[in-house]
Every structure is written in C-alpha cells, then in structure tokens.
Protein backbone atom coordinates (compact mmCIF):
# COMPACT_ATOMS: atom_id res chain seq x y z
CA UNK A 1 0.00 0.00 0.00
CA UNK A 2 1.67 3.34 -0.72
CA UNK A 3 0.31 7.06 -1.23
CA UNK A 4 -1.87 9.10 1.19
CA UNK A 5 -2.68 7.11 4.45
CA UNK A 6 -3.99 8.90 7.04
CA UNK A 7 -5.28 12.44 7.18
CA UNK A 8 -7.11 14.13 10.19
CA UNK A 9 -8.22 17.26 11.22
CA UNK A 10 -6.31 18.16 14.46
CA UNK A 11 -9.27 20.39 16.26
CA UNK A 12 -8.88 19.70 19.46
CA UNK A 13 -6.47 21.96 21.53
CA UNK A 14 -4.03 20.37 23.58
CA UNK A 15 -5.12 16.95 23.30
CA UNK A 16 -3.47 13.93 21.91
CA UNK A 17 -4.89 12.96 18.48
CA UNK A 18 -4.26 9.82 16.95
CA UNK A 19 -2.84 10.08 13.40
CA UNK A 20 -1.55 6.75 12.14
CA UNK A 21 -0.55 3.19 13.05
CA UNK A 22 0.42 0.48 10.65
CA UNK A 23 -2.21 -2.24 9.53
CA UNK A 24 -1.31 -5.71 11.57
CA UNK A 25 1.66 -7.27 10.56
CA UNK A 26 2.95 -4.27 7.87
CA UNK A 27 5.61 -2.03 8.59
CA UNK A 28 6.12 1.58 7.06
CA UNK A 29 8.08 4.51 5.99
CA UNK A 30 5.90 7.90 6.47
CA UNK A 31 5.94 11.09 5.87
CA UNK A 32 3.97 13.80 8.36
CA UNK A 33 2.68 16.94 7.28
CA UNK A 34 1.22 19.38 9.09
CA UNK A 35 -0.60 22.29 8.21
CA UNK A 36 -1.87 25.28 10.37
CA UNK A 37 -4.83 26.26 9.37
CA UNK A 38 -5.37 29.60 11.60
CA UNK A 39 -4.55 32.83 11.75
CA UNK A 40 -2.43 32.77 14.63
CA UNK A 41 0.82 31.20 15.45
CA UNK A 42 0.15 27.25 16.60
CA UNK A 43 2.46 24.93 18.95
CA UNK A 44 2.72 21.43 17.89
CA UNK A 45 3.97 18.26 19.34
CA UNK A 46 4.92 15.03 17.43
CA UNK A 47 5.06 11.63 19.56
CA UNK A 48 5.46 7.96 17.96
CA UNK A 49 4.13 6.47 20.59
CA UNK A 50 4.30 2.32 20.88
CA UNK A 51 1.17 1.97 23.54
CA UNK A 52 -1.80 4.21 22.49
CA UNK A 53 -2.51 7.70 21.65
CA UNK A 54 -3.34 9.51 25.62
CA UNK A 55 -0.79 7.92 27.39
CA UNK A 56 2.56 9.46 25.76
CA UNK A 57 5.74 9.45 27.57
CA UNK A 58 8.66 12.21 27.75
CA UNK A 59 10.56 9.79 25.39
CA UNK A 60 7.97 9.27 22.95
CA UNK A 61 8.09 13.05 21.59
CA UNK A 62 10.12 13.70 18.38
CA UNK A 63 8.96 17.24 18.19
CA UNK A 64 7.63 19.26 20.96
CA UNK A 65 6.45 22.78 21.21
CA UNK A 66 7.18 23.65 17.73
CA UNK A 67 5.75 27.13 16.44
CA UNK A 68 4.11 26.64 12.86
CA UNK A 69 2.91 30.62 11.47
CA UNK A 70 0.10 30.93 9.72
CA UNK A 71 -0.78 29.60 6.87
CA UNK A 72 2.78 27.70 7.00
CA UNK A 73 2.96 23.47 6.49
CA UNK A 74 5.19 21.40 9.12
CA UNK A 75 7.28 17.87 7.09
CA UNK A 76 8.64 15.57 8.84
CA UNK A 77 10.08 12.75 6.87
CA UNK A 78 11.32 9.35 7.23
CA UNK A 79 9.76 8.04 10.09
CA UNK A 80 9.67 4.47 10.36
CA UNK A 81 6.42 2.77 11.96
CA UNK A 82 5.82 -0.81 12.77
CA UNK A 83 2.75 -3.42 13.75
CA UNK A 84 4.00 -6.67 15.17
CA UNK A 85 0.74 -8.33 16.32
CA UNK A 86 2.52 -11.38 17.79
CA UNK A 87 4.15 -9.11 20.02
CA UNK A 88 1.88 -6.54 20.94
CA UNK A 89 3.55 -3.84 19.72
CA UNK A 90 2.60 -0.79 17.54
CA UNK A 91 3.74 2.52 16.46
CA UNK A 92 1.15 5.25 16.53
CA UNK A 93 1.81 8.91 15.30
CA UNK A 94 0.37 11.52 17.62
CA UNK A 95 -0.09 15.01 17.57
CA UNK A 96 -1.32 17.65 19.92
CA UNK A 97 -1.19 21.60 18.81
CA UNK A 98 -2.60 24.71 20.60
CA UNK A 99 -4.99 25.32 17.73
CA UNK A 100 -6.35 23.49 14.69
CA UNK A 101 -4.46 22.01 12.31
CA UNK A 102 -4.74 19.47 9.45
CA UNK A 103 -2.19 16.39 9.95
CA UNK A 104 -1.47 14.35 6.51
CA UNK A 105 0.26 10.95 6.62
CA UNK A 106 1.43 9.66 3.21
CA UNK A 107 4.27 6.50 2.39
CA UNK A 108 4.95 3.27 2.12
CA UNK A 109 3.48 0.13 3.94
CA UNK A 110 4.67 -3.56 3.50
C-alpha cells in the first residue's frame, strides 16, 4: 500500500490525536505533514508512541512545542512505523497543537 494514508483534522487543543498506526503485521516509511490552518501562530507536538494515543511518555516526543505561522505546512520525513501483532507492539503517530491544524500521513506500507 503506498500514497496518502492517514489524514485528520487536528481540532482539538491540547489533546493527543491519533494520526496513524500500521495495519497488523505491515511495517512503514511515512511522511507527516502538518498544516496550520489559523490565523495565529500554533504549537505542535509530534510523539510515535508504541502503547496508544493519551498515554505518551517524555521519550515518545520527536517534536515538541514547535511554532508553525500561519498559513505555513510542518514535514517531517522518514519516520519508520511498525505493527508486530505477535508481540503486541505498535507505532502510533500523535499530535497535539494549541490550535487546529490538518495532519497528513502519506508513504509506504509492507
């Protein structure tokens, strides 16, 4: 599966937002874009979290607190995300932002 694989409307302020985790079994190579769709200065925060999306740790954050001006598009490429269902594990993007924002997820899954 390749091309556009997640994309979700980020409207909730200063909550964690599920983005995109791998179908079972597949692993992937994403890219993120973000896009700030106020008029106002946004913060945003980036986790790949391996658990779920509300319960993100200090070492699950790849960006954090990053100011994205109006109007202006966040990319954040080759992140890797993986679905072992025989071990429990999965990689989940999240993102939280002080404002709403529209959060694009396109790649490569195998």
């Amino acid at each position: 599966m390749s091309g556009k694989l997640a994309g979700v409307y980020v409207n909730t302020p200063n909550t964690n937002t599920k983005i995109y985790t791998p179908p079972d079994g597949k692993t992937g190579v994403v890219t993120l874009s973000i896009c700030n769709l106020t008029t106002q200065s946004v913060k945003i925060r980036v986790a790949i979290n391996g658990q779920d999306n509300v319960n993100v740790g200090n070492y699950d954050w790849i960006e954090f607190d990053f100011q994205l001006d109006p109007g202006n598009t966040y990319e954040r490429t080759g992140i890797v995300l993986f679905n072992n269902t025989t071990g429990g594990t999965a990689n989940t993007l999240v993102v939280s932002s002080t404002g709403n924002v529209a959060a694009v997820v396109w790649g490569f899954v195998q």
